[in-house]
Protein backbone atom coordinates (compact mmCIF):
# COMPACT_ATOMS: atom_id res chain seq x y z
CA UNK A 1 15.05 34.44 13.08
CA UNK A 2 15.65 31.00 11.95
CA UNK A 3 19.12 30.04 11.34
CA UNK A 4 19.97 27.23 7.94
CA UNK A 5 21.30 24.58 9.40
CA UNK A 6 21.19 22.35 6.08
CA UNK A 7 24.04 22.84 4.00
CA UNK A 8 23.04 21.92 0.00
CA UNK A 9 25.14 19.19 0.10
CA UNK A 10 23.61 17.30 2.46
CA UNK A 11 20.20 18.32 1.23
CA UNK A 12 20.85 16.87 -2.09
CA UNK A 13 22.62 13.75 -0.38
CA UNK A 14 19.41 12.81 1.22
CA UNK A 15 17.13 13.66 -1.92
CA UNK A 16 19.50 11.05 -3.87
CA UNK A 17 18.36 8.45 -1.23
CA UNK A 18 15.08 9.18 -0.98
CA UNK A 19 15.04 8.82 -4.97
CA UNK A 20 15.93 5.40 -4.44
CA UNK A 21 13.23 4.49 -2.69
CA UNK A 22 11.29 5.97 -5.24
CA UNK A 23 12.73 4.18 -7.62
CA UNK A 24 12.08 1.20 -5.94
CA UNK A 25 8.90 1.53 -5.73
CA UNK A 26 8.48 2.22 -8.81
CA UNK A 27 9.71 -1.14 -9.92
CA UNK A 28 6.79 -2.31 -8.71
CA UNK A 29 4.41 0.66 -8.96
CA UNK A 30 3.68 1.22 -12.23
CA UNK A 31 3.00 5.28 -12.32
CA UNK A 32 1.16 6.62 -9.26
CA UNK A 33 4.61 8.59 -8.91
CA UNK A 34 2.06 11.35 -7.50
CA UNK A 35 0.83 8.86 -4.92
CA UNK A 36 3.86 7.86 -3.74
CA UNK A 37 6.00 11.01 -3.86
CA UNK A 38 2.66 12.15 -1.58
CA UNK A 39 3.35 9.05 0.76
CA UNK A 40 7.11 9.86 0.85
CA UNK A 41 6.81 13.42 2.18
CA UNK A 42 4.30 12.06 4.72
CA UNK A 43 6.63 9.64 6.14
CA UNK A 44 9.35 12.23 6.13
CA UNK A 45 7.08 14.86 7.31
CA UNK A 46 6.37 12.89 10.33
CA UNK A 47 1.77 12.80 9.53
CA UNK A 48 -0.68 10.25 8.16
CA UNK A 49 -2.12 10.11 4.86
CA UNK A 50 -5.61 10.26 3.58
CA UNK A 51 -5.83 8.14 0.02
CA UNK A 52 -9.48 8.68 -1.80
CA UNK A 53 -9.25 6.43 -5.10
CA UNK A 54 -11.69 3.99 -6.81
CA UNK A 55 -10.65 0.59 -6.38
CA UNK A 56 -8.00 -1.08 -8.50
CA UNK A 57 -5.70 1.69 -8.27
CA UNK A 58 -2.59 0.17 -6.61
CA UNK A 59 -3.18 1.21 -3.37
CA UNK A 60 -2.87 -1.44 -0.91
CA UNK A 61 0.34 -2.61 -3.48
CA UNK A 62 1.78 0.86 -3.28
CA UNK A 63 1.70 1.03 0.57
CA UNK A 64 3.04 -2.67 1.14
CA UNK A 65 5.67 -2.01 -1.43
CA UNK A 66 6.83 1.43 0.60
CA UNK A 67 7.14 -0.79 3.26
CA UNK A 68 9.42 -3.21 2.08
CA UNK A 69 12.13 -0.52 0.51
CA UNK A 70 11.85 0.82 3.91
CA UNK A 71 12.52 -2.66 5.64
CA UNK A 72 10.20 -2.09 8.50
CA UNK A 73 6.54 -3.93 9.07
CA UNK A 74 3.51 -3.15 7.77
CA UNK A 75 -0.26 -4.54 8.28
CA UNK A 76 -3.36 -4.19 6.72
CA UNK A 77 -6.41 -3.97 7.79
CA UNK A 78 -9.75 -4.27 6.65
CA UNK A 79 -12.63 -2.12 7.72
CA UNK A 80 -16.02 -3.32 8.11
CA UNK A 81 -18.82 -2.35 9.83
CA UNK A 82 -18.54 -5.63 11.90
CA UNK A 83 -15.11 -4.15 13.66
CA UNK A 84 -14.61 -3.36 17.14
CA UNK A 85 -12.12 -1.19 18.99
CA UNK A 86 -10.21 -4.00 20.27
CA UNK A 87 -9.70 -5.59 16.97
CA UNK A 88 -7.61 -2.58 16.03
CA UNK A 89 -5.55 -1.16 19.46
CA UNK A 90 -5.65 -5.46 21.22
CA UNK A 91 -7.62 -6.30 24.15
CA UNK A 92 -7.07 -8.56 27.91
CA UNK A 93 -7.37 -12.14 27.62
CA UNK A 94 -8.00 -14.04 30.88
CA UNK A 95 -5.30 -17.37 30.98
CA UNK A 96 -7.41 -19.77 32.97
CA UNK A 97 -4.50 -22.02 33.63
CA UNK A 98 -2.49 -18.80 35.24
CA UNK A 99 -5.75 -16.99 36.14
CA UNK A 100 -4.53 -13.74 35.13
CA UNK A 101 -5.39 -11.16 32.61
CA UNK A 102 -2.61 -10.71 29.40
CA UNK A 103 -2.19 -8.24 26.93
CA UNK A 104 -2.86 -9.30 23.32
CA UNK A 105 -1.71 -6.08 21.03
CA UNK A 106 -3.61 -5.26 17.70
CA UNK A 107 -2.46 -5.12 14.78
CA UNK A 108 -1.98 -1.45 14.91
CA UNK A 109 1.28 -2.21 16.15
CA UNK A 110 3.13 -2.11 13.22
CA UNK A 111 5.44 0.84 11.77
CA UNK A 112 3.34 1.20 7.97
CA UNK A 113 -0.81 0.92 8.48
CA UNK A 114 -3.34 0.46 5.45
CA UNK A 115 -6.68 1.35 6.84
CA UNK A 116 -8.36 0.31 4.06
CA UNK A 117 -12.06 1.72 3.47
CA UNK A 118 -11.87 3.48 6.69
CA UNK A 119 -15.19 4.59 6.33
CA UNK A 120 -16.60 1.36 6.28
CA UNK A 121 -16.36 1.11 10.02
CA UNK A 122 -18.27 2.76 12.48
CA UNK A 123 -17.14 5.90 14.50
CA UNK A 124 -16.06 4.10 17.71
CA UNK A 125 -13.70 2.00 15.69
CA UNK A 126 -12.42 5.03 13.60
CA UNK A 127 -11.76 6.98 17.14
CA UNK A 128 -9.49 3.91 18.26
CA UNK A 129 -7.38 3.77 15.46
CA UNK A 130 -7.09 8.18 15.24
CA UNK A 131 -6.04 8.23 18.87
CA UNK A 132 -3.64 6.03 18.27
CA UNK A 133 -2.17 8.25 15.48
CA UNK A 134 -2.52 11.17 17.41
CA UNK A 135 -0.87 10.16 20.85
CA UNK A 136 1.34 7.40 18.44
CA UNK A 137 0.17 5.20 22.22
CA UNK A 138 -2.19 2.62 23.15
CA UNK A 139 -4.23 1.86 26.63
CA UNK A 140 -5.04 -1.87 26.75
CA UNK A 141 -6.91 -2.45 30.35
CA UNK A 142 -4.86 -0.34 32.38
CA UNK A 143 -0.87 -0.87 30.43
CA UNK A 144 -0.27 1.76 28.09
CA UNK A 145 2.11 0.93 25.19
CA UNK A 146 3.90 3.08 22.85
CA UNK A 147 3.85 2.71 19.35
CA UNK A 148 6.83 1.88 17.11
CA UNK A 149 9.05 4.87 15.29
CA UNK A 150 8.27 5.34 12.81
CA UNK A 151 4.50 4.94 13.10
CA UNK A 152 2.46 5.80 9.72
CA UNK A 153 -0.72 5.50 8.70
CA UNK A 154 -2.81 5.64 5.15
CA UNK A 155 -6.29 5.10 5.22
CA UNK A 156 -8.03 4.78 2.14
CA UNK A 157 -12.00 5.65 1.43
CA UNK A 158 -13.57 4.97 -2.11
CA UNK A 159 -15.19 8.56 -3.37
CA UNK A 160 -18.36 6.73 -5.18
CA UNK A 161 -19.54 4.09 -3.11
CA UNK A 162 -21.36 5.44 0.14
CA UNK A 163 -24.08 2.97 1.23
CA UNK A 164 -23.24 1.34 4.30
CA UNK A 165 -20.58 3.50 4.81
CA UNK A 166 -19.48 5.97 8.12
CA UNK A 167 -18.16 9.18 6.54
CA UNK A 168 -15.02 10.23 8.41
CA UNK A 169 -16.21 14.14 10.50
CA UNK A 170 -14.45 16.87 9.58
CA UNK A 171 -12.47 17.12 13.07
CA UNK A 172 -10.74 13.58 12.81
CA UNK A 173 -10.55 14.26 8.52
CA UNK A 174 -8.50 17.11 9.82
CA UNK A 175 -6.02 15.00 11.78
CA UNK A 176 -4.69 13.51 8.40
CA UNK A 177 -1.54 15.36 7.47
CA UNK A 178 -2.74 15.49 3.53
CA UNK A 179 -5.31 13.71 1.47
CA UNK A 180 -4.50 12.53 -1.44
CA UNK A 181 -6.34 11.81 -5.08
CA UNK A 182 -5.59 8.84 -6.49
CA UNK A 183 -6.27 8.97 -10.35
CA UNK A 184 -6.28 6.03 -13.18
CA UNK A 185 -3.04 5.92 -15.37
CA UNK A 186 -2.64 6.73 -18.87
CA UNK A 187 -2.83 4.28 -21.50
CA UNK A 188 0.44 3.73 -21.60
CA UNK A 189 1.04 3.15 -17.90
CA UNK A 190 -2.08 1.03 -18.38
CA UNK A 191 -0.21 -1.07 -20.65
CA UNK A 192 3.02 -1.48 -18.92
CA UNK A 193 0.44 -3.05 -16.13
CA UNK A 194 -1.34 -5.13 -18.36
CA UNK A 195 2.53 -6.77 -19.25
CA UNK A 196 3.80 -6.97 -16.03
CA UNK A 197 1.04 -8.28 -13.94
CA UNK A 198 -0.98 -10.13 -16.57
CA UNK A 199 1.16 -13.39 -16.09
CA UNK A 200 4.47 -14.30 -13.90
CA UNK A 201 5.21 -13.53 -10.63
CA UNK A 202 4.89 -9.76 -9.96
CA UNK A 203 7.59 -7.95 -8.87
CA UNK A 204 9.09 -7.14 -5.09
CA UNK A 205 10.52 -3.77 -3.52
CA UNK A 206 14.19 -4.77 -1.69
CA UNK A 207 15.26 -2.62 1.69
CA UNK A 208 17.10 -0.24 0.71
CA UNK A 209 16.57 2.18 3.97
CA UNK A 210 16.03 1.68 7.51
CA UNK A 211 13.77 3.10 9.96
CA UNK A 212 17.10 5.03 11.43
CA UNK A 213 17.55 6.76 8.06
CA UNK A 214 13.50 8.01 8.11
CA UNK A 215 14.26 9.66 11.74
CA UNK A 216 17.86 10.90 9.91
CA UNK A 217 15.38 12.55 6.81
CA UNK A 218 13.05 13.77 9.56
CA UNK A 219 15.59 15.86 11.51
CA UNK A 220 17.16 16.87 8.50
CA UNK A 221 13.75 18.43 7.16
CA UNK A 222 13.48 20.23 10.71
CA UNK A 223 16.48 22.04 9.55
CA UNK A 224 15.03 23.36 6.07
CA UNK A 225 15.28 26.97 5.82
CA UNK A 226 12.15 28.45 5.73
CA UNK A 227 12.13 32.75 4.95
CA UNK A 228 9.89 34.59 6.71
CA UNK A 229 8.07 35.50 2.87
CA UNK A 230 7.57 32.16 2.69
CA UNK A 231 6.16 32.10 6.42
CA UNK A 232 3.71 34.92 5.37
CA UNK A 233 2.57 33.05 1.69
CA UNK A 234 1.40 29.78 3.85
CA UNK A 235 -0.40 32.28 6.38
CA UNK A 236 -2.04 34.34 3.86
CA UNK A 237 -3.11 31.10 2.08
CA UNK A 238 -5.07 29.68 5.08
CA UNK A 239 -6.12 33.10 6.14
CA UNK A 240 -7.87 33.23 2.90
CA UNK A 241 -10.09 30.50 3.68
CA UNK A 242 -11.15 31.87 6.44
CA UNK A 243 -11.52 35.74 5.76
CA UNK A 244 -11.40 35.61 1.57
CA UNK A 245 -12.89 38.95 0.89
CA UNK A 246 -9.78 40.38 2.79
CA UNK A 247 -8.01 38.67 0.23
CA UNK A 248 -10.04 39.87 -2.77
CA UNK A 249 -11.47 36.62 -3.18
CA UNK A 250 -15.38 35.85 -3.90
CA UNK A 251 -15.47 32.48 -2.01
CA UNK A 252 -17.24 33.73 1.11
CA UNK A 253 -20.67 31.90 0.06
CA UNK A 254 -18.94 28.72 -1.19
CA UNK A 255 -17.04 28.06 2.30
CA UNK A 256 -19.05 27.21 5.53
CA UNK A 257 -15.68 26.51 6.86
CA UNK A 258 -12.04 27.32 6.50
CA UNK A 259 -8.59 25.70 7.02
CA UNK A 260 -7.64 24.94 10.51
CA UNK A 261 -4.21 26.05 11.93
CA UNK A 262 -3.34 22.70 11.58
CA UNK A 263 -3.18 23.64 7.46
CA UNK A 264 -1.03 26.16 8.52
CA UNK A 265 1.67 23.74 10.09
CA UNK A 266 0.79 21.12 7.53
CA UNK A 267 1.67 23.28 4.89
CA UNK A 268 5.45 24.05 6.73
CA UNK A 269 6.33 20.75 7.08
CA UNK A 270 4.89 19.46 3.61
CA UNK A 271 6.73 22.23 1.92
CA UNK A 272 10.45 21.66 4.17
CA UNK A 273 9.88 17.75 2.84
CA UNK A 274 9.31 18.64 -0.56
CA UNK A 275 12.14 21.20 -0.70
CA UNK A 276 14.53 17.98 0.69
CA UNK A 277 12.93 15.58 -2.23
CA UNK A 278 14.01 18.15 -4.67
CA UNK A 279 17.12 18.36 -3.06
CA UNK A 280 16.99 21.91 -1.55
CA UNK A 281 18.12 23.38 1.81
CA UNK A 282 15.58 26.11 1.52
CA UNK A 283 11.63 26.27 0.76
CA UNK A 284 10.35 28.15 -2.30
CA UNK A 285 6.98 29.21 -3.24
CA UNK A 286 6.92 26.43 -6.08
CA UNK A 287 6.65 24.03 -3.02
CA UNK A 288 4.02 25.66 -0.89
CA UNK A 289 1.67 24.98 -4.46
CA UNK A 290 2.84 21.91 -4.83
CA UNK A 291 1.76 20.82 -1.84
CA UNK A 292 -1.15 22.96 -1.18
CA UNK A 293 -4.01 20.62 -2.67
CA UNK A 294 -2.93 17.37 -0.14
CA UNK A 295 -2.53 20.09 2.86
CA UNK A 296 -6.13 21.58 2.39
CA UNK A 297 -8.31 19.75 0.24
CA UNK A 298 -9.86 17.82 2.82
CA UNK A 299 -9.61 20.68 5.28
CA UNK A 300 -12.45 23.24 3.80
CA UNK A 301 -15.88 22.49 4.31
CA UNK A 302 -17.62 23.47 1.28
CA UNK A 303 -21.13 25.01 1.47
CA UNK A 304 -24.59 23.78 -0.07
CA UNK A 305 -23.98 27.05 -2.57
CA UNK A 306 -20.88 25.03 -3.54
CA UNK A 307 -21.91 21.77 -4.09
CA UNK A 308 -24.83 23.08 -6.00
CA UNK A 309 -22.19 24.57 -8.16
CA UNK A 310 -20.81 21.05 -8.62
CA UNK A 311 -17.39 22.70 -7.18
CA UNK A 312 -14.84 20.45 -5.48
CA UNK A 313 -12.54 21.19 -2.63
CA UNK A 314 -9.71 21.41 -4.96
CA UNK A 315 -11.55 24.17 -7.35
CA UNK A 316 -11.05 26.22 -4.43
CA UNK A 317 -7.93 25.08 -3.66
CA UNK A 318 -6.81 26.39 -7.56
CA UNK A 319 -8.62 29.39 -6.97
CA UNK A 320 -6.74 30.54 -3.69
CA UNK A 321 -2.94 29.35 -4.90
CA UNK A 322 -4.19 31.42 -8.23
CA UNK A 323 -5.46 34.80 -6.33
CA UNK A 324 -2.81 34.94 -3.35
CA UNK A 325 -0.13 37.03 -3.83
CA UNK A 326 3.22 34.50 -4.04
CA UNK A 327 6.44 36.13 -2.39
């Protein structure tokens, strides 16, 4: 039985900081607040970020401006089907005057990654950089070197532009923490852009955390209450996927695949993050759906039946959070 360790006061103490970074991000950011609440509960969640958006969408600016509030280095790099390995993790370089072999480390040696167009690089490259974020280490020659805490990375893919592109598989797609869709803004947003960035010098985020207050938020989401109802909701959920007619659901022939377990923890720790941004101690069902389209939209493998249908991940997504009984 798990015992709540998180009082509410210190739960809301550490949602009123993690508004601030929101805020200041939003100083620069105008909307997206989806998009960057979404990168905010990765980084306290401790997993890397999927971002699928057309381009123009503030993505590179929304990452580089989460990096400065959280006064801690970021890098970007561009994909391309040119890339090697070593141009991501570092390679050897042989000093002729010393005759020996040094270590020259990638740029994936930073705390906040933008792998942008991900899928414009081929699968060797895209291996490099998802070992790295799954053993958060690098081999160069025979040295390994860890990677610095905290270590995040958001990789962006445009949805409507495949030629000459490497779609990510569904095993290292899985590896993401959540995926999230970037949308246009409204009008108005649209408008508030169009004044701000259409002349002047843009905007800039200030530090206003450290990267000792993201591994503070990190334990303190460890020590979200989590009821065993709730435990049961996030296991029926994936469960569904994978055996829907036990669940009264008709999605049998529009699944050739179902959520790993990794949905299952993904949905825990996306929920205990959320829970902390809205300044709770405890998880309730509202955050399991809240979370539920990042956590499994890019972990169901739809069938041919499906995309004949024209249906998207995230039509099944609505269809399980609709049809599974909530606690």
């Amino acid at each position: 039985m798990q015992e709540n360790t998180l009082d509410q006061a210190q739960a809301e103490q550490v949602a009123g900081r993690l508004e601030t970074v929101l805020e200041e991000v939003g100083r620069v950011v105008v909307g997206q607040r989806e998009m960057v609440e979404g990168m905010l509960l990765g980084l306290v969640a401790d997993g890397h970020i999927l971002l699928e958006g057309v381009p123009g969408l503030a993505k590179t600016l929304a990452v580089r401006t989460l990096a400065e509030a959280i006064e801690t280095s970021f890098q970007r790099i561009q994909f391309t089907p040119d890339l090697l390995p070593a141009d991501i993790v570092g390679t050897t370089i042989y000093r002729r005057e010393s005759g020996e072999f040094t270590v020259k480390q990638g740029p994936v040696f930073h705390s906040i990654i933008l792998a942008d167009e991900i899928n414009r690089a081929p699968a060797k490259v895209q291996s490099a950089l998802l070992e790295a974020m799954q053993e958060r280490q690098v081999t160069i020659g025979e040295e390994t070197f860890p990677l610095p805490d905290p270590f995040l990375v958001l990789a962006t893919q445009n949805p409507i532009e495949q030629e000459g592109t490497y779609p990510l598989p569904e095993a290292q797609v899985d590896r993401f923490l959540l995926k999230l869709r970037v949308r246009y803004p409204d009008k108005a947003e649209e408008r508030v852009i169009l004044e701000r960035m259409g002349g002047g010098e843009p905007p800039h985020a200030v530090p206003v955390i450290t990267p000792d207050d993201i591994a503070e938020f990190r334990r303190t989401a460890e020590s979200v209450f989590v009821d065993e109802k709730i435990k049961t909701y996030i296991l029926d959920l994936v469960f569904a996927t994978r055996e829907p007619r036990t669940y009264g659901l008709d999605l049998g022939p529009l699944l050739a695949w179902g959520a790993s377990p990794r949905a299952t923890l993904a949905l825990v720790r996306l929920a205990r993050a959320r829970a902390l941004l809205q300044g709770r101690a405890y998880v309730v069902p509202e955050d399991v759906k809240a979370v539920g389209h990042g956590a499994l939209r890019h972990r169901l493998l739809l069938s041919y039946e499906a995309e004949a249908q024209e249906l998207t991940s995230d039509d099944l997504v609505d269809r399980l959070l609709e049809s599974v009984d909530v606690p």
